[in-house]
C-alpha atoms as a PDB file:
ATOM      1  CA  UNK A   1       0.000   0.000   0.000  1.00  0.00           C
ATOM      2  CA  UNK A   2       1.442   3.588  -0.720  1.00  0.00           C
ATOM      3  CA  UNK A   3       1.963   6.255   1.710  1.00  0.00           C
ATOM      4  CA  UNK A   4      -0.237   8.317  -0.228  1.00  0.00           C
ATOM      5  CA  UNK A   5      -3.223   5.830   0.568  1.00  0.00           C
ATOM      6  CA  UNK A   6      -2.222   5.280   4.073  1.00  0.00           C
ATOM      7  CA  UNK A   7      -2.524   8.895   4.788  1.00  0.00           C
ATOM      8  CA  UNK A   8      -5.594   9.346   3.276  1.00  0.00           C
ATOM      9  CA  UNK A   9      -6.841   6.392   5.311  1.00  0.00           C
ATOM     10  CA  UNK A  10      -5.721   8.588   8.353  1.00  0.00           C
ATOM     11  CA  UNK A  11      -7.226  11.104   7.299  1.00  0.00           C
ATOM     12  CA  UNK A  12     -10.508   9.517   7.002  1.00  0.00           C
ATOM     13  CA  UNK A  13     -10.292   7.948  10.118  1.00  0.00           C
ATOM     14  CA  UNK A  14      -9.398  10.947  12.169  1.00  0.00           C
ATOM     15  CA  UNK A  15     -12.498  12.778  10.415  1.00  0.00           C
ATOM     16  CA  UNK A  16     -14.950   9.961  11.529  1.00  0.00           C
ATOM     17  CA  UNK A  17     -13.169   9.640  15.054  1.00  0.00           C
ATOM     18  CA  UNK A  18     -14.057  14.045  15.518  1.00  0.00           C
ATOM     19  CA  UNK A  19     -17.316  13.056  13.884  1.00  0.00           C
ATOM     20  CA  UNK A  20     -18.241  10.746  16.180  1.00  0.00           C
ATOM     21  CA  UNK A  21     -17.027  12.550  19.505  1.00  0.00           C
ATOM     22  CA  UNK A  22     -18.630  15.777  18.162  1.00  0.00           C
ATOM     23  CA  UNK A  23     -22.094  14.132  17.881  1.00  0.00           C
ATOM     24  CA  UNK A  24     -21.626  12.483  21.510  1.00  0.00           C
ATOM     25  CA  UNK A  25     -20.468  16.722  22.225  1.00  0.00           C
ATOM     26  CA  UNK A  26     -23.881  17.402  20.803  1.00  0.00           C
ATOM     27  CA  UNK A  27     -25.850  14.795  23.184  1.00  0.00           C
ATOM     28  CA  UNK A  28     -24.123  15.730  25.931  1.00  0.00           C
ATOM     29  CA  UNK A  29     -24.687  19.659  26.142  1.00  0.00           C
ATOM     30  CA  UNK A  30     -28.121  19.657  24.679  1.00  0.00           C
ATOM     31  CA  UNK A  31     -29.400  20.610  27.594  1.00  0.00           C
ATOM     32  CA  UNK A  32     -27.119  23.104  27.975  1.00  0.00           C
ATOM     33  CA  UNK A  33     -27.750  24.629  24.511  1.00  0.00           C
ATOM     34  CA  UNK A  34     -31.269  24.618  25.144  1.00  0.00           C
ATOM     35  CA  UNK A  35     -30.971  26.347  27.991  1.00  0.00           C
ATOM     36  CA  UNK A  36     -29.008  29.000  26.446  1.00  0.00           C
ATOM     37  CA  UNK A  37     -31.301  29.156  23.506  1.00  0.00           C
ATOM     38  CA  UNK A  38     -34.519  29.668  26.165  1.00  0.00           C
ATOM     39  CA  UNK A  39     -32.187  32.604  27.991  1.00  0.00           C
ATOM     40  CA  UNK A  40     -31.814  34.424  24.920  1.00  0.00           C
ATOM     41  CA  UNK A  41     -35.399  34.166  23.959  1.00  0.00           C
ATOM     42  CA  UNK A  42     -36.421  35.552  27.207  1.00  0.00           C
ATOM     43  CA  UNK A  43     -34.064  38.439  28.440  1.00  0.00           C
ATOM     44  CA  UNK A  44     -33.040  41.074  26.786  1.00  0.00           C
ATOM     45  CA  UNK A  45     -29.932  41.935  28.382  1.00  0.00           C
ATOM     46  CA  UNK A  46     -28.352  38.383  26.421  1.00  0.00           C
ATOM     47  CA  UNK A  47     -30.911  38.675  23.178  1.00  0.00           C
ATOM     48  CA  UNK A  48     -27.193  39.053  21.376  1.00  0.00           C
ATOM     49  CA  UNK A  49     -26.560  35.728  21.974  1.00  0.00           C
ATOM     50  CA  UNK A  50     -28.041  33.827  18.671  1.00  0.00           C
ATOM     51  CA  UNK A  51     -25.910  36.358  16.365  1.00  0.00           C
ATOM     52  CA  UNK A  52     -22.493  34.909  18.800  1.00  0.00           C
ATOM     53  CA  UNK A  53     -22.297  31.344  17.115  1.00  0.00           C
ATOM     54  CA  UNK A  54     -22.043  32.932  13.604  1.00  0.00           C
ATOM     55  CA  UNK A  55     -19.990  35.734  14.368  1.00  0.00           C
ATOM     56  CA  UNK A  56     -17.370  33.015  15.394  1.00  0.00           C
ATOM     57  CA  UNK A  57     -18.013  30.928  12.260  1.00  0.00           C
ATOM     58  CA  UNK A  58     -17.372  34.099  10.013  1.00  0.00           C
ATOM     59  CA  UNK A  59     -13.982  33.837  12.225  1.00  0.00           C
ATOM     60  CA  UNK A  60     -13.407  30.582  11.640  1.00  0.00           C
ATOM     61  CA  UNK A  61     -14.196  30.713   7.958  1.00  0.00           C
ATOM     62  CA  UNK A  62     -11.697  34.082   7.866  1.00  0.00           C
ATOM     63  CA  UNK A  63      -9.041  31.884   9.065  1.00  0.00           C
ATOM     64  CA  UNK A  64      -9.477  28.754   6.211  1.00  0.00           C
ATOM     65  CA  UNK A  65      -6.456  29.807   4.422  1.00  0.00           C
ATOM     66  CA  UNK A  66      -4.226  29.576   7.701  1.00  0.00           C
ATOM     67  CA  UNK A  67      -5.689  26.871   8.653  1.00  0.00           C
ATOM     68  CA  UNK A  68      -5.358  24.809   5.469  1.00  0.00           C
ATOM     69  CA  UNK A  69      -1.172  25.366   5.493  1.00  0.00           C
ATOM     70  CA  UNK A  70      -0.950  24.099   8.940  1.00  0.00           C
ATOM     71  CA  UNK A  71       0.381  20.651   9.359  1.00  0.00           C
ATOM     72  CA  UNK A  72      -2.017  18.548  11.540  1.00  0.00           C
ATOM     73  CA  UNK A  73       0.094  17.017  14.665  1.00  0.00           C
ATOM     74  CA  UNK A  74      -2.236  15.951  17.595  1.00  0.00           C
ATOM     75  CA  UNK A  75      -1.219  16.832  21.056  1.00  0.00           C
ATOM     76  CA  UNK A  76      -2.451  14.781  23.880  1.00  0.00           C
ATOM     77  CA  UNK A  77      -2.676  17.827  25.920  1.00  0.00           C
ATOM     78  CA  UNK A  78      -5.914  18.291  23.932  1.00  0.00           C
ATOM     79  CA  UNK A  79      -7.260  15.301  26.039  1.00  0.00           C
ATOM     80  CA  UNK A  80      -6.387  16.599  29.314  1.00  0.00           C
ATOM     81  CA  UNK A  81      -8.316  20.056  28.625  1.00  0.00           C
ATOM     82  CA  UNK A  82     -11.035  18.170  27.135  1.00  0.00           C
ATOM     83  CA  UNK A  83     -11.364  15.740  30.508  1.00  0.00           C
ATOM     84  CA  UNK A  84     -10.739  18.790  32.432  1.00  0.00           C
ATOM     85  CA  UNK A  85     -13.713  21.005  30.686  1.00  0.00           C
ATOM     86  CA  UNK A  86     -15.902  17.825  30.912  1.00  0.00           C
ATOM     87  CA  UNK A  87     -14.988  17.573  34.830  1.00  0.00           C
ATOM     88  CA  UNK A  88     -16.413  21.093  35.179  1.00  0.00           C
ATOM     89  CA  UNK A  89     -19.624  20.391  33.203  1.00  0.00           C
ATOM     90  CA  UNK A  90     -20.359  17.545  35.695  1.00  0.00           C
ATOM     91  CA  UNK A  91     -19.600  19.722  38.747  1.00  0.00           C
ATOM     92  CA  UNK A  92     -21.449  22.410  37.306  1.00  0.00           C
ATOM     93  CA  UNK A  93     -24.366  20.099  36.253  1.00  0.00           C
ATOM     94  CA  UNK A  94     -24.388  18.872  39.760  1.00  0.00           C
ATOM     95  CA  UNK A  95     -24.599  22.115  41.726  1.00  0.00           C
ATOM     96  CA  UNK A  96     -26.800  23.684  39.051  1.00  0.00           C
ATOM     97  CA  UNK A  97     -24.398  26.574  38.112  1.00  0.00           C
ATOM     98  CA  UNK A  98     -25.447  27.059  34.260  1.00  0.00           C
ATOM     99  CA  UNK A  99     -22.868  29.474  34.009  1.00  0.00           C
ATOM    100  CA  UNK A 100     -19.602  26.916  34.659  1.00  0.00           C
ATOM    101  CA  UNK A 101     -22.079  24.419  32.784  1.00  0.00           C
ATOM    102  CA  UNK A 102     -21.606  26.920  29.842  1.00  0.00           C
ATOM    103  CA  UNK A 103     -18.088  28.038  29.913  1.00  0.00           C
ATOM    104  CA  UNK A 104     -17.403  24.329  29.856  1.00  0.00           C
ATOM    105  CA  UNK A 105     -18.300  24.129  26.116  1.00  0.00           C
ATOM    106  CA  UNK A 106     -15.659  26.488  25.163  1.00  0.00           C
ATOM    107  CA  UNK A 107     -13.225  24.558  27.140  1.00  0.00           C
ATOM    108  CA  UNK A 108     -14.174  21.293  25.956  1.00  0.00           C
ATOM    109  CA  UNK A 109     -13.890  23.150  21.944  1.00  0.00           C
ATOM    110  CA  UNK A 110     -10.653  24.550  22.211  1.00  0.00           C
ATOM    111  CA  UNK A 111      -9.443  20.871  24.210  1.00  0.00           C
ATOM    112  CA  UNK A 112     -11.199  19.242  20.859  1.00  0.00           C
ATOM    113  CA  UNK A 113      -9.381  21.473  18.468  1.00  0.00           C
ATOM    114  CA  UNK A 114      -6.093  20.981  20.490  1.00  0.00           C
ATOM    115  CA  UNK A 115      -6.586  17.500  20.796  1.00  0.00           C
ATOM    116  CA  UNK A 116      -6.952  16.942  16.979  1.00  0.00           C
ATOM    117  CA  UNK A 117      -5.311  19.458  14.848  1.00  0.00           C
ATOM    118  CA  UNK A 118      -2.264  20.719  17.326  1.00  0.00           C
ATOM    119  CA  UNK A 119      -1.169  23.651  19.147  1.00  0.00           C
ATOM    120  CA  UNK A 120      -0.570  25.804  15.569  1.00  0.00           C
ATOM    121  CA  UNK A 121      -4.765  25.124  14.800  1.00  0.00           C
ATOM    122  CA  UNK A 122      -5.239  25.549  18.737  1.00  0.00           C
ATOM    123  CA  UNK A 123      -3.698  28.862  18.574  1.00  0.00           C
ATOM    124  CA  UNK A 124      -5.360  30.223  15.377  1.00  0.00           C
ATOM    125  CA  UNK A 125      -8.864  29.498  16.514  1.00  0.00           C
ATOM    126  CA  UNK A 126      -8.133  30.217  20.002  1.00  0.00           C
ATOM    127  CA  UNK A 127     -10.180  33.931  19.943  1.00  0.00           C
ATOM    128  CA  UNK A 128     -13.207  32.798  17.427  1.00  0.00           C
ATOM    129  CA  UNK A 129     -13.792  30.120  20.350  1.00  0.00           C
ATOM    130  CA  UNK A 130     -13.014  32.294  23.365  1.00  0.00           C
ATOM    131  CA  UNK A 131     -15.656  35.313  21.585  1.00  0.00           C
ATOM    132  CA  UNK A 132     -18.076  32.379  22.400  1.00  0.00           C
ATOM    133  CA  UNK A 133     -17.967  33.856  26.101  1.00  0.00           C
ATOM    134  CA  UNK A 134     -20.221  36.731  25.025  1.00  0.00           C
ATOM    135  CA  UNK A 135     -23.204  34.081  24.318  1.00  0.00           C
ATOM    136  CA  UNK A 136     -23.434  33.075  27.524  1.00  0.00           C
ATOM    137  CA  UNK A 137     -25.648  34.981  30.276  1.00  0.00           C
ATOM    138  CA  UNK A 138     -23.553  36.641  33.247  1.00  0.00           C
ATOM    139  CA  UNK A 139     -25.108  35.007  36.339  1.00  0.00           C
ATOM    140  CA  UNK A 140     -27.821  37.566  38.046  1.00  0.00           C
ATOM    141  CA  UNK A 141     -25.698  37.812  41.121  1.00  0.00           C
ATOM    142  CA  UNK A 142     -22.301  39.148  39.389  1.00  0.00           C
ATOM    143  CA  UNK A 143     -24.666  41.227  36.811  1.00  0.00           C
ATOM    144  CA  UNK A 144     -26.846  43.097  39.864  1.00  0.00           C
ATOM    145  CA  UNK A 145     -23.759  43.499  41.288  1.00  0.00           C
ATOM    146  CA  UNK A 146     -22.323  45.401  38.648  1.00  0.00           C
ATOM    147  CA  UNK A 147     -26.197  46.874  37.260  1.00  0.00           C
ATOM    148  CA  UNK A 148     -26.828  48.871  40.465  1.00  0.00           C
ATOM    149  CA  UNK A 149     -23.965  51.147  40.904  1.00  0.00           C
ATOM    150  CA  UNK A 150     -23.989  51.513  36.996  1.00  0.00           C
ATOM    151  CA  UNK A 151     -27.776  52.486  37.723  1.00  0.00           C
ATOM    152  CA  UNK A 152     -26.878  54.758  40.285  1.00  0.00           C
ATOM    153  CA  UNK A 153     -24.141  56.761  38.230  1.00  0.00           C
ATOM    154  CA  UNK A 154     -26.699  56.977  35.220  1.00  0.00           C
ATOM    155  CA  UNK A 155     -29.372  58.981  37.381  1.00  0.00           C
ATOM    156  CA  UNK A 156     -26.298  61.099  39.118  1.00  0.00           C
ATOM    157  CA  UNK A 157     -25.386  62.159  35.819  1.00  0.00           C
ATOM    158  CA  UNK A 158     -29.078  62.720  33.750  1.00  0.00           C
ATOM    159  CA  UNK A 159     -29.773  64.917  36.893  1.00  0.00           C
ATOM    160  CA  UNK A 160     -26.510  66.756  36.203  1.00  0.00           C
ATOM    161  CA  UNK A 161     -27.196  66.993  32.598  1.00  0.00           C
ATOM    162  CA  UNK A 162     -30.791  68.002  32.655  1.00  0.00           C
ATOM    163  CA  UNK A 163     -30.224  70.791  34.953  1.00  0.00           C
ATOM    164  CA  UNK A 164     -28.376  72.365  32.176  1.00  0.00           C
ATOM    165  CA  UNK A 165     -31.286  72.217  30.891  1.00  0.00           C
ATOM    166  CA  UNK A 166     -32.935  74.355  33.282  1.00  0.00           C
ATOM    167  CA  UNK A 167     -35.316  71.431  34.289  1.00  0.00           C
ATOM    168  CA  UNK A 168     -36.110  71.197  38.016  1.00  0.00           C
ATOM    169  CA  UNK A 169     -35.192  68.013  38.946  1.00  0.00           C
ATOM    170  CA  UNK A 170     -34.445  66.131  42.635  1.00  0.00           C
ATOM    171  CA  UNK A 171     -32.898  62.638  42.543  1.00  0.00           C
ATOM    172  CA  UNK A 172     -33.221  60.338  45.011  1.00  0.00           C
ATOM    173  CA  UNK A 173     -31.322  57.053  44.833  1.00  0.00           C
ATOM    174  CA  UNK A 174     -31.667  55.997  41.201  1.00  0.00           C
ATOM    175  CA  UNK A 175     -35.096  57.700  41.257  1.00  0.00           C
ATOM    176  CA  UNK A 176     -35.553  61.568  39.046  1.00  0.00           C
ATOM    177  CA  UNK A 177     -38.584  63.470  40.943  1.00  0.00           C
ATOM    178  CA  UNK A 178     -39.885  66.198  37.962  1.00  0.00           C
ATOM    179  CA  UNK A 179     -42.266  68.641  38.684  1.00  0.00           C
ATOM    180  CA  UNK A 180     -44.781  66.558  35.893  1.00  0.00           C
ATOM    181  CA  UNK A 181     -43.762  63.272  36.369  1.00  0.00           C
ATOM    182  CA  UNK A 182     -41.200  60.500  38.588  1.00  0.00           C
ATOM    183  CA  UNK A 183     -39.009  58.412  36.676  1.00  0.00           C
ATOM    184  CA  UNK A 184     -36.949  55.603  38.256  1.00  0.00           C
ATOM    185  CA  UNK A 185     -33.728  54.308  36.392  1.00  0.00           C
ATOM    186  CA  UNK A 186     -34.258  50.343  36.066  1.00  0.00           C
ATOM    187  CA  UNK A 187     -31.635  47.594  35.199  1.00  0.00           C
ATOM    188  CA  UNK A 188     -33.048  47.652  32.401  1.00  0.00           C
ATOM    189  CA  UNK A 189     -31.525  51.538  31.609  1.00  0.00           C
ATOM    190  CA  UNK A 190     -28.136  50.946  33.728  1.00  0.00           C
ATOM    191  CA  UNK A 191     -26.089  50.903  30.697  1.00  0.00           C
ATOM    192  CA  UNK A 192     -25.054  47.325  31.542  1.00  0.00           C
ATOM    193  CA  UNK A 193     -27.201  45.931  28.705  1.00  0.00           C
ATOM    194  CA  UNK A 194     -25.535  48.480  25.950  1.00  0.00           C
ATOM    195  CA  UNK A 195     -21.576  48.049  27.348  1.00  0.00           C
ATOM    196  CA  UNK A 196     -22.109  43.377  27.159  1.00  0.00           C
ATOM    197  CA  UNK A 197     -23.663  44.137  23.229  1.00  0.00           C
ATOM    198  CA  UNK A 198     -20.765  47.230  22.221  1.00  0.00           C
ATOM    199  CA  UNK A 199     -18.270  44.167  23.670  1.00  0.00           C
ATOM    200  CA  UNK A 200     -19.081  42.104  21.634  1.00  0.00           C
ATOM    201  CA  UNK A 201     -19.563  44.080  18.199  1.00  0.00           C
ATOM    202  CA  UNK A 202     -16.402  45.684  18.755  1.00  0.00           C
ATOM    203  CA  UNK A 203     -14.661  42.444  19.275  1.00  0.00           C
ATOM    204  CA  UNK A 204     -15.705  41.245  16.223  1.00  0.00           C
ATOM    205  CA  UNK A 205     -14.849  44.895  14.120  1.00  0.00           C
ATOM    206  CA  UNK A 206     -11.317  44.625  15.862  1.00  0.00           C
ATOM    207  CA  UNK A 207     -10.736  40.971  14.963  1.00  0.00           C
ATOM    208  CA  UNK A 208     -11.987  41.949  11.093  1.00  0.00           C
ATOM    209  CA  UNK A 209     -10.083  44.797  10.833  1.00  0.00           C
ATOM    210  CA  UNK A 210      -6.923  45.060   9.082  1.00  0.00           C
ATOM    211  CA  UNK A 211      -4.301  47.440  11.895  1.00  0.00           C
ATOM    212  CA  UNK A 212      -2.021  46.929  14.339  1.00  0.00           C
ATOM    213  CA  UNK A 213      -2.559  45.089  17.264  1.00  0.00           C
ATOM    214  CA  UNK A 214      -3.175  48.235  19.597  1.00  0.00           C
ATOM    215  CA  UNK A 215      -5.183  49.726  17.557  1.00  0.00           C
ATOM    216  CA  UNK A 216      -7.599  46.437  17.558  1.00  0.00           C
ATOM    217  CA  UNK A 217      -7.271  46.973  21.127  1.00  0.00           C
ATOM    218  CA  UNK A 218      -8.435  50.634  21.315  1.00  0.00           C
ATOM    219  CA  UNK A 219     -11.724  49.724  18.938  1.00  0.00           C
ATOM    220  CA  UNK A 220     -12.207  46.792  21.108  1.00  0.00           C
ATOM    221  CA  UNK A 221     -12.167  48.888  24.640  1.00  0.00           C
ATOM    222  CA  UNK A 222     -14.093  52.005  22.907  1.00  0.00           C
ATOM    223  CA  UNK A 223     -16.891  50.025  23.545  1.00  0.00           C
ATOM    224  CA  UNK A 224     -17.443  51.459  27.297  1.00  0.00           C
ATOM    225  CA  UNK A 225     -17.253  54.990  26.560  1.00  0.00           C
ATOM    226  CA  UNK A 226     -19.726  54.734  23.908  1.00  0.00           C
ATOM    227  CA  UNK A 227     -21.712  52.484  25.816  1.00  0.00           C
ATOM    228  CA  UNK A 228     -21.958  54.829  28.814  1.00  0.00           C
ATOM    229  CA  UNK A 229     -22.412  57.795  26.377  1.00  0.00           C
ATOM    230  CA  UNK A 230     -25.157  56.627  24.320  1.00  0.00           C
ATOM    231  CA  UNK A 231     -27.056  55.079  27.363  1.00  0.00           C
ATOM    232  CA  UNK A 232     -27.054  58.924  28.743  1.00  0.00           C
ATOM    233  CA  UNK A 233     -28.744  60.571  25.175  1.00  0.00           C
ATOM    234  CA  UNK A 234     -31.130  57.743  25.857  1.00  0.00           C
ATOM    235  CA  UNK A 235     -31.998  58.818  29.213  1.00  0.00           C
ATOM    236  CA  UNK A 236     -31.430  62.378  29.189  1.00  0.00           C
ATOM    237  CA  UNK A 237     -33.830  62.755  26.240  1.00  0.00           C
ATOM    238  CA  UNK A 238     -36.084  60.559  28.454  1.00  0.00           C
ATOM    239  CA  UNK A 239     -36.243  62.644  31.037  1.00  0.00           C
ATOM    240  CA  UNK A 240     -36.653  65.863  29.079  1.00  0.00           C
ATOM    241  CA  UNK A 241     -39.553  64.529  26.997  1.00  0.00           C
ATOM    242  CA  UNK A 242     -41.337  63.170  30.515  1.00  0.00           C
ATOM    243  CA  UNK A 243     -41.030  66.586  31.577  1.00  0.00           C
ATOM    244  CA  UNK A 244     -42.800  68.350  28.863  1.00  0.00           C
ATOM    245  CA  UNK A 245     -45.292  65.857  27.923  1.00  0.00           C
ATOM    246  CA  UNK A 246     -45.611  63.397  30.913  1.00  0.00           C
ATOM    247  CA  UNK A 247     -44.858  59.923  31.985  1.00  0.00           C
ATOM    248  CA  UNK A 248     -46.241  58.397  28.789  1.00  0.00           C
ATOM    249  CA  UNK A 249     -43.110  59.356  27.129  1.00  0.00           C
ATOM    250  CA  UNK A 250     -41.309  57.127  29.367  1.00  0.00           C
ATOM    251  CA  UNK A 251     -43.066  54.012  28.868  1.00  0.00           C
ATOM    252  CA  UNK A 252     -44.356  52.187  26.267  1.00  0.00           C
ATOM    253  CA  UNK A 253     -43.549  52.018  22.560  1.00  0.00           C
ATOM    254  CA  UNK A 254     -41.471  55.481  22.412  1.00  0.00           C
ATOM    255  CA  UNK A 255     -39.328  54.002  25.264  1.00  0.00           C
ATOM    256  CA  UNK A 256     -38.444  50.849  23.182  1.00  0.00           C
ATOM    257  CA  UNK A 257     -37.715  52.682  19.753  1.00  0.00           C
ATOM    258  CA  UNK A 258     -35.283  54.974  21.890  1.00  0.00           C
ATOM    259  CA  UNK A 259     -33.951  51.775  22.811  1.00  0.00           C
ATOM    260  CA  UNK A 260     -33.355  50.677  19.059  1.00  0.00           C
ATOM    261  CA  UNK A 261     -32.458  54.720  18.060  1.00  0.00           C
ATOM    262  CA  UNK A 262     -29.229  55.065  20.853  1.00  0.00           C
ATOM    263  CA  UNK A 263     -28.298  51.474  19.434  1.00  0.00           C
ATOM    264  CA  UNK A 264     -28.163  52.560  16.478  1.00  0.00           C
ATOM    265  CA  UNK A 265     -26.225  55.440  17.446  1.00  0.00           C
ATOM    266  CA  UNK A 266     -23.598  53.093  19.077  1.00  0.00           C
ATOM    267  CA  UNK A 267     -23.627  51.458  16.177  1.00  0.00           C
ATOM    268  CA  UNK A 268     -22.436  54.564  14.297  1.00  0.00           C
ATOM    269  CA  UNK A 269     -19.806  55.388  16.645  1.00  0.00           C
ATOM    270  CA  UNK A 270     -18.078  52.236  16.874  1.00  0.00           C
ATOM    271  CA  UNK A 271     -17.681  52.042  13.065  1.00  0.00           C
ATOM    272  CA  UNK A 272     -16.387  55.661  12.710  1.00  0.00           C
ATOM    273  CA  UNK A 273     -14.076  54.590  15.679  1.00  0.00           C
ATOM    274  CA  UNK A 274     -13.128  52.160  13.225  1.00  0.00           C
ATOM    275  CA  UNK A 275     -12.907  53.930  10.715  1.00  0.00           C
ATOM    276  CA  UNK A 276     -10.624  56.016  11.989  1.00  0.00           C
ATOM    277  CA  UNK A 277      -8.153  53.666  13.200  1.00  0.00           C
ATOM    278  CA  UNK A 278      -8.280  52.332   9.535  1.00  0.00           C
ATOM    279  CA  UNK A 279      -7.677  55.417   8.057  1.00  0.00           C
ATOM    280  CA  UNK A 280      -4.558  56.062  11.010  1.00  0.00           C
ATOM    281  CA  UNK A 281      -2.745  52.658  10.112  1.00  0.00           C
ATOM    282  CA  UNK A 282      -3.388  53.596   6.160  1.00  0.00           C
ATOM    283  CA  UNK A 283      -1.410  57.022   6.893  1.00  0.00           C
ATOM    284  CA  UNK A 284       1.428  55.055   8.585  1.00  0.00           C
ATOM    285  CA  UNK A 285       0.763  57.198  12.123  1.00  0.00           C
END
């Protein structure tokens, strides 16, 4: 028999061997997925989470040239970070911590990947699997933990910034007493929602985009300025509409198109911020 044939032989068995353990991978955190899928479905502040999965694939498919040079040596220290994600997803599955139950798929990918293709695959595809992270839900007690204050310096400053306005305003907590109306600054307005979703978008612009590595990093950590900025138009123009016309303006289907307007507007931001770190690398500065 040839060595040609004998590799290909290889070959074909090592692509039924990941066939086969990526089908048991499938049984084994349907559950999981399902539960993921049901927490997207159901809370807005991880809605994000079905466009994760493809974002990564896009990264994945960027990378088929790279990957397609690289030799393929298997490392057995694949196995232990496999056994090692799959411990965690049996403690986590035991104590009912969905998050660790979660995380464990990544672990468990990048073990498979290691495991099978080598450390020069493992490396490449090592930040298309970690961007998984921003699929899965931040467990309520770390998010409240972080919501609250984030709640509290959102009112501090629309009462600051509507002043200017010459609107007569008392704050009390993360409550805004107007002379027409009250409004109270929910989770739900914190900011927290807008920083996890500019995260992740400016993740994936930064690992797209064609500059140096700080640069990438500079787009990537833009997204908390914009997030805090465009989370205070939303609720300063809140505020100043409820004063004029009334709590109605607050609530309802003007408060949700807000929502989608300031997104928008981060949107924007993020891609001149992009834009502009293109157009510095293209200069040479």
């Amino acid at each position: 028999m040839s060595m040609m044939k004998c590799k290909t032989i290889l070959m074909d068995q090592g692509v039924v061997r990941l066939s086969v353990v990526l089908l048991a991978l499938a049984g084994l955190y349907y559950h999981v997925l399902v539960q993921l899928a049901k927490t997207w479905a159901v809370n807005d502040n991880f809605s994000h989470g079905y466009f994760i999965p493809l974002v990564s694939l896009c990264m994945i498919f960027s990378l088929r040239e790279k990957l397609q040079k690289e030799v393929v040596r298997p490392s057995n220290w694949g196995l232990m970070i496999l056994l090692g994600g799959l411990t965690l997803l049996v403690l986590a599955t035991v104590a009912s911590l969905n998050f660790m139950q979660q995380t464990s798929l990544l672990i468990v990918l990048w073990g498979l990947v290691l495991y099978f293709f080598g450390r020069r695959c493992a490396a490449l595809l090592f930040v298309p699997i970690a961007y998984l992270v921003f699929m899965i839900p931040i467990p309520a007690i770390l998010w409240n933990k972080i919501a609250f204050p984030m709640q509290l310096y959102s009112t501090a400053m629309t009462e600051k910034i509507i002043q200017l306005f010459g609107v007569t305003v008392y704050r009390e907590g993360n409550v805004l007493y107007l002379v027409e109306t009250t409004l109270e600054v929910v989770d739900a307005c914190s900011g927290l929602r807008s920083l996890t979703t500019m995260f992740a978008l400016s993740a994936a612009l930064a690992w797209f985009a064609h500059y140096s590595t700080w640069r990438k990093w500079l787009v990537f950590f833009a997204a908390v300025p914009i997030a805090i900025f465009v989370n205070m138009v939303r609720l300063t123009a809140t505020a100043l509409l409820a004063s004029r016309y009334g709590e109605k303006v607050a609530q309802g289907f003007l408060h949700e198109f807000s929502g989608m307007l300031v997104f928008i507007l981060g949107l924007v931001l993020l891609w001149a911020t992009n834009m502009l770190m293109s157009k510095g690398a293209g200069s040479g500065k």
